[in-house]
Structures are given as structure tokens and as C-alpha cells.
N, C-alpha and C. Protein backbone atom coordinates (compact mmCIF):
# COMPACT_ATOMS: atom_id res chain seq x y z
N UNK A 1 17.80 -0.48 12.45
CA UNK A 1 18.58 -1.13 11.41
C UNK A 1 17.65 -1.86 10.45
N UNK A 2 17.68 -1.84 9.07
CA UNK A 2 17.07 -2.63 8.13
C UNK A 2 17.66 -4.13 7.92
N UNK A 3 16.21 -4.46 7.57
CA UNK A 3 16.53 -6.41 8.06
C UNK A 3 16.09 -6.93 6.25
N UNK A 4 17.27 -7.35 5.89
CA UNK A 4 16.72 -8.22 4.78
C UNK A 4 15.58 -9.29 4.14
N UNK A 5 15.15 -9.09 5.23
CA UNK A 5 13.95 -10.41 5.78
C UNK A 5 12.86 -9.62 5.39
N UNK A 6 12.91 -8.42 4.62
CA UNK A 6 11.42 -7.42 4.79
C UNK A 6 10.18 -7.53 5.48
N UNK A 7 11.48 -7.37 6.70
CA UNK A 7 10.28 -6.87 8.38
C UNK A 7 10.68 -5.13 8.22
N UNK A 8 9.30 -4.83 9.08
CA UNK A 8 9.25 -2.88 9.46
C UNK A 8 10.26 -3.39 10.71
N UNK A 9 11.66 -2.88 11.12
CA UNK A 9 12.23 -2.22 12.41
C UNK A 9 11.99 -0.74 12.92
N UNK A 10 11.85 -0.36 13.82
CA UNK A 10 11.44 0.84 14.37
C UNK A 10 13.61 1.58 13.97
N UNK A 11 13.30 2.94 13.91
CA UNK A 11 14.52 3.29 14.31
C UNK A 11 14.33 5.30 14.93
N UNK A 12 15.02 5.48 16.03
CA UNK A 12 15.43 6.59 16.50
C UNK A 12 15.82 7.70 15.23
N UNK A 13 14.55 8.63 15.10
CA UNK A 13 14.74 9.81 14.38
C UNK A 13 15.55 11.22 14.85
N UNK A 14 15.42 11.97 14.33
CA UNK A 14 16.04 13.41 14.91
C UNK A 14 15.22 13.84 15.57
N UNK A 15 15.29 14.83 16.67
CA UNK A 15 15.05 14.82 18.02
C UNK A 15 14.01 13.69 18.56
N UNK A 16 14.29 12.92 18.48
CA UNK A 16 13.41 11.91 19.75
C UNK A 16 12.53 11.04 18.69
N UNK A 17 12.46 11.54 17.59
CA UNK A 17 11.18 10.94 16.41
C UNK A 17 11.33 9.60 16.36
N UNK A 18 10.47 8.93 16.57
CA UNK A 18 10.86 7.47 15.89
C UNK A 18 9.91 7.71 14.15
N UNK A 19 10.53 6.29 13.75
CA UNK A 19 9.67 6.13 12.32
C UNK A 19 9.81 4.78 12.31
N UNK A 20 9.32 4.18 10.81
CA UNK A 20 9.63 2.52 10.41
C UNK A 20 10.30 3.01 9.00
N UNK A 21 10.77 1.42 9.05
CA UNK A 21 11.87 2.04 7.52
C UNK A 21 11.06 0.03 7.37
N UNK A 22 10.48 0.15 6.36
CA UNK A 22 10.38 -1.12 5.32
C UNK A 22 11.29 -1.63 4.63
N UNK A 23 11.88 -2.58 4.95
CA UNK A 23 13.11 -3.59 3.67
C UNK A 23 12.50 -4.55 2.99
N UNK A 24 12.74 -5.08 2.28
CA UNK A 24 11.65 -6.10 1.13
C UNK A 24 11.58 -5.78 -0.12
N UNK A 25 10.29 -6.39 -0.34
CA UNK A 25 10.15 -6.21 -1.86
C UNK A 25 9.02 -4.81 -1.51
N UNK A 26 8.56 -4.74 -3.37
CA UNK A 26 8.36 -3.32 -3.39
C UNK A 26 6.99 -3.40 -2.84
N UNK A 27 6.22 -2.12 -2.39
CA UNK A 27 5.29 -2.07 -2.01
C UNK A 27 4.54 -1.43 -3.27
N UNK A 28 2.93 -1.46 -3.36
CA UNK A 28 2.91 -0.96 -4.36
C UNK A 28 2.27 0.45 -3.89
N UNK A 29 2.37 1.30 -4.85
CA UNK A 29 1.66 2.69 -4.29
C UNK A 29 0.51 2.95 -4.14
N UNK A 30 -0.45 3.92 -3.16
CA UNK A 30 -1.71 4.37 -3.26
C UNK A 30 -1.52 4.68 -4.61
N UNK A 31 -3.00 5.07 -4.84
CA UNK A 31 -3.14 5.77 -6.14
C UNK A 31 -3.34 4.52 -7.48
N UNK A 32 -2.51 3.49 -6.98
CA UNK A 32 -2.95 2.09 -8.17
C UNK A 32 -3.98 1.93 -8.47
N UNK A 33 -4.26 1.56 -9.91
CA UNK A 33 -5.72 0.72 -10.19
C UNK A 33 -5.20 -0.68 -10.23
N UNK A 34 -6.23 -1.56 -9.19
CA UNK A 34 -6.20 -3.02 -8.71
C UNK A 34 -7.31 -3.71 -9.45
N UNK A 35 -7.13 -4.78 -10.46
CA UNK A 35 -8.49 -5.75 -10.26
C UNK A 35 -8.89 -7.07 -9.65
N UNK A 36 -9.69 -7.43 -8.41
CA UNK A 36 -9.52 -8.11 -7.15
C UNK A 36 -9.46 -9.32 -8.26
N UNK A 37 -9.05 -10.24 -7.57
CA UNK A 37 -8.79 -11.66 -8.42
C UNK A 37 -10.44 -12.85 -8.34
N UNK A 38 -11.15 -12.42 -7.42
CA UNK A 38 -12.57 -13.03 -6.92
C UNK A 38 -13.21 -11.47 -7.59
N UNK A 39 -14.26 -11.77 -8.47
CA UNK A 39 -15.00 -11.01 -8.62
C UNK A 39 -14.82 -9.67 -9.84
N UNK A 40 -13.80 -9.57 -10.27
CA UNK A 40 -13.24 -8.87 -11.11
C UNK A 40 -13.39 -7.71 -10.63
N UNK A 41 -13.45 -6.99 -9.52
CA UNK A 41 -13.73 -5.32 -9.03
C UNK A 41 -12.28 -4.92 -9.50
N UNK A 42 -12.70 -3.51 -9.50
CA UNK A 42 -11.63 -2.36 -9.89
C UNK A 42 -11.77 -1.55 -9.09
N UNK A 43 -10.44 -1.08 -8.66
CA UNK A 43 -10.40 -0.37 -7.23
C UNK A 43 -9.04 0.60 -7.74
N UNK A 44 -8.87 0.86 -6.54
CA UNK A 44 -7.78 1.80 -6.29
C UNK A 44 -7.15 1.62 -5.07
N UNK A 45 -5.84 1.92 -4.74
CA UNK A 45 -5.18 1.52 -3.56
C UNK A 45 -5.29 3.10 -2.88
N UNK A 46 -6.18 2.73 -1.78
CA UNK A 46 -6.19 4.40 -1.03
C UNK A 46 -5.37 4.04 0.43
N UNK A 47 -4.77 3.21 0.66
CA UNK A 47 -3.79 2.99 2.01
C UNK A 47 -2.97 1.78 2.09
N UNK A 48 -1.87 1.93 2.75
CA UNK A 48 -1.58 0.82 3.05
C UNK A 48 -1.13 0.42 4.47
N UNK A 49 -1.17 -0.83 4.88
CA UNK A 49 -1.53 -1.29 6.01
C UNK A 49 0.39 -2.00 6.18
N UNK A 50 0.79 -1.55 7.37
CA UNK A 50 2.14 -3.00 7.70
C UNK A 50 1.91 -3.02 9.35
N UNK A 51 2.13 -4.66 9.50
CA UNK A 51 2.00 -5.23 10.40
C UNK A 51 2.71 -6.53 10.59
N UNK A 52 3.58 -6.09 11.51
CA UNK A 52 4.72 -7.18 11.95
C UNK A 52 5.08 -7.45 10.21
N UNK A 53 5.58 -8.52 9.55
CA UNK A 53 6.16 -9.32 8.41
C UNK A 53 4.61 -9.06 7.41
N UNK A 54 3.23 -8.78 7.45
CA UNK A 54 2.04 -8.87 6.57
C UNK A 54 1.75 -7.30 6.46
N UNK A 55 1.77 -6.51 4.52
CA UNK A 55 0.99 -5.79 4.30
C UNK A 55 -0.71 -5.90 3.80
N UNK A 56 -1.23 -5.20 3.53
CA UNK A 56 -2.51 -5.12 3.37
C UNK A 56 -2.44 -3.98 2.79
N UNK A 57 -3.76 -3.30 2.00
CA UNK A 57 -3.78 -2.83 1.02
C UNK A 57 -5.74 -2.03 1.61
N UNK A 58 -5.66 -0.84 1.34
CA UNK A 58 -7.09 -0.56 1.89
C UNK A 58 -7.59 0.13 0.18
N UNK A 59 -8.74 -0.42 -0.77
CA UNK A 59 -8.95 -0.66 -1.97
C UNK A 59 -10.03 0.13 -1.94
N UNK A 60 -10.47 0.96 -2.72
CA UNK A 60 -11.84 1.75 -2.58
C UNK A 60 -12.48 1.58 -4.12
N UNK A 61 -14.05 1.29 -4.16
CA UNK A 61 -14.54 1.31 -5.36
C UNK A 61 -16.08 1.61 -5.60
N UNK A 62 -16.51 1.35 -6.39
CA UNK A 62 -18.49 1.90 -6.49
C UNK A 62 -18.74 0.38 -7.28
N UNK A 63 -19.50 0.24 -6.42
CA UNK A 63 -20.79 -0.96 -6.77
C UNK A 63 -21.79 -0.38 -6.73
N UNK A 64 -23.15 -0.58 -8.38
CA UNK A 64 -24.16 -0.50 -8.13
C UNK A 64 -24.20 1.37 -7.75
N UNK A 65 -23.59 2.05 -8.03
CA UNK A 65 -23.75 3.62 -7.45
C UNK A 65 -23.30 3.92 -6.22
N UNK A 66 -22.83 2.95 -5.56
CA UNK A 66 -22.57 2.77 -4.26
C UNK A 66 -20.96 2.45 -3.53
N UNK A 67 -20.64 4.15 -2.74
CA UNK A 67 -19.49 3.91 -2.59
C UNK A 67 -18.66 2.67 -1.65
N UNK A 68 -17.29 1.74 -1.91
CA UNK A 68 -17.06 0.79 -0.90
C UNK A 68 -15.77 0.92 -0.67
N UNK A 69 -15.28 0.04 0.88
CA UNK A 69 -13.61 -0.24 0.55
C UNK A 69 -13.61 -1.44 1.17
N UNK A 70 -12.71 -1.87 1.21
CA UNK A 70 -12.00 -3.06 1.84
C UNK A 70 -10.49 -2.64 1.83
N UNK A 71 -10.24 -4.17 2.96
CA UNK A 71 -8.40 -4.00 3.45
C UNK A 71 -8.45 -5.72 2.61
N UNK A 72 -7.62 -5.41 1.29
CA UNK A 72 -7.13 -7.00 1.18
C UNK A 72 -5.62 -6.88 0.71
N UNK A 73 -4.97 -8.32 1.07
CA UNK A 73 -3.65 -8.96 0.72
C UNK A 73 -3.49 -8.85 -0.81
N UNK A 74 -2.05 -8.75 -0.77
CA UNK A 74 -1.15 -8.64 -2.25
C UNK A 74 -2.04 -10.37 -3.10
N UNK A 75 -2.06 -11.05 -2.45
CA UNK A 75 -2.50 -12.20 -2.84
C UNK A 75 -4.45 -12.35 -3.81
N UNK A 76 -4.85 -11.91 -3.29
CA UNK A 76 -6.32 -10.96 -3.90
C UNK A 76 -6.89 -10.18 -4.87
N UNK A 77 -5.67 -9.35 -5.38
CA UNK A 77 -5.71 -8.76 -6.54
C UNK A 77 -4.66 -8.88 -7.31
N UNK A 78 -4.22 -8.24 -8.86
CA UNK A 78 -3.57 -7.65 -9.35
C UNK A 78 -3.55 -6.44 -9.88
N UNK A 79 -2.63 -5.86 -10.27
CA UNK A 79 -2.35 -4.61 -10.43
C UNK A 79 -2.18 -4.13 -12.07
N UNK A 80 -3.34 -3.21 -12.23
CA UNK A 80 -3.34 -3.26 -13.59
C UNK A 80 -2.66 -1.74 -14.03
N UNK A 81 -2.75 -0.59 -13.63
CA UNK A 81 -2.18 0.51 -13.95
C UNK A 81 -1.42 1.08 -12.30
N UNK A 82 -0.52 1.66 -12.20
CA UNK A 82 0.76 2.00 -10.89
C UNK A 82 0.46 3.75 -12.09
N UNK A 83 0.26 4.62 -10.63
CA UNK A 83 0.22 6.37 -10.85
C UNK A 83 1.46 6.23 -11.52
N UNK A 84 1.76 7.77 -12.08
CA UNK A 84 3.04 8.46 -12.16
C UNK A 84 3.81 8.69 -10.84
N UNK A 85 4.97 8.90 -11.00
CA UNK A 85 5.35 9.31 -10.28
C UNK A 85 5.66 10.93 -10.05
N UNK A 86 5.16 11.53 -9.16
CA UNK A 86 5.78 13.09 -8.88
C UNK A 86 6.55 13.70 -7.98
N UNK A 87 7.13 14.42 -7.76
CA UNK A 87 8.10 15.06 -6.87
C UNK A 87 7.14 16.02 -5.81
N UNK A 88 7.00 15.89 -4.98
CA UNK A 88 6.24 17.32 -3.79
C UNK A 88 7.10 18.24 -3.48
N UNK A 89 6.46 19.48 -3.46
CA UNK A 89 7.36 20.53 -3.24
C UNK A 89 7.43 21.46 -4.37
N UNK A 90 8.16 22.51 -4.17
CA UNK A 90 8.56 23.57 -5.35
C UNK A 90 9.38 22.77 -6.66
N UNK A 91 8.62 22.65 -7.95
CA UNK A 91 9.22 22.50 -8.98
C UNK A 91 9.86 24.29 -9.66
């Protein structure tokens, strides 16, 4: 069951599957360009992390020629460009 409180609840899929269903506010998508709020980096959102009531965000970028990532909080960056959106599958 979804909880207004935007906690992950587990729920019983078709045959036997479980999954999580997220309620809350929005998450933002992989694929974002982020600029961290310490340091001015520009990244990209390549994962995201939920755990109990806290997401996290796994950010990938090049320093210096040099590839990096980190896992940081909604609190850390902002969000300067959000992908398109596309449909998967047969258009």
C-alpha cells in the first residue's frame, strides 16, 4: 500500500514478484545535469539510491581529465537541465 508520508512500502507483484512503489515528492531523473552547491561541479544523475524515508543521488563527472562519481543528497546540489522525456518500446 502507498503511504503519503513518501516512504518506499514493499508490495506483492504477479507471480510471487515483489517491487517498491515510492509516494512523495518527485524524484528527479537519471540523465539530469546537477550543479553541486560546494564547489560548483557539473554532473549528471547516473542512479538513484532509496533507503528507508532518505534518497541519494549517484552523480558522475571529469575533473582535471579525470573520470569521478559520488552518492550525494537532494540537499547538495541543484538541478540545472531534467532529460526529455521518451517512451521505450515500439514507436
Amino acid at each position: 500500500m502507498l503511504s503519503d508520508s513518501g516512504t518506499v512500502q514493499v508490495e506483492g507483484g504477479e507471480g510471487g514478484h515483489v517491487y517498491a512503489v515510492y509516494s512523495g515528492s518527485v524524484m528527479i531523473d537519471c540523465g539530469s545535469t546537477i550543479k553541486t552547491r560546494t564547489g560548483d561541479i557539473v554532473a549528471i544523475i547516473t542512479a538513484i539510491s532509496i533507503r528507508f524515508e532518505k534518497r541519494t543521488y549517484e552523480v558522475s563527472y571529469f575533473f582535471n581529465g579525470e573520470y569521478h562519481s559520488a552518492w550525494l543528497s537532494e540537499q547538495e546540489f541543484e538541478v540545472i537541465e531534467m532529460p526529455d522525456k521518451s517512451k521505450a518500446g515500439f514507436v
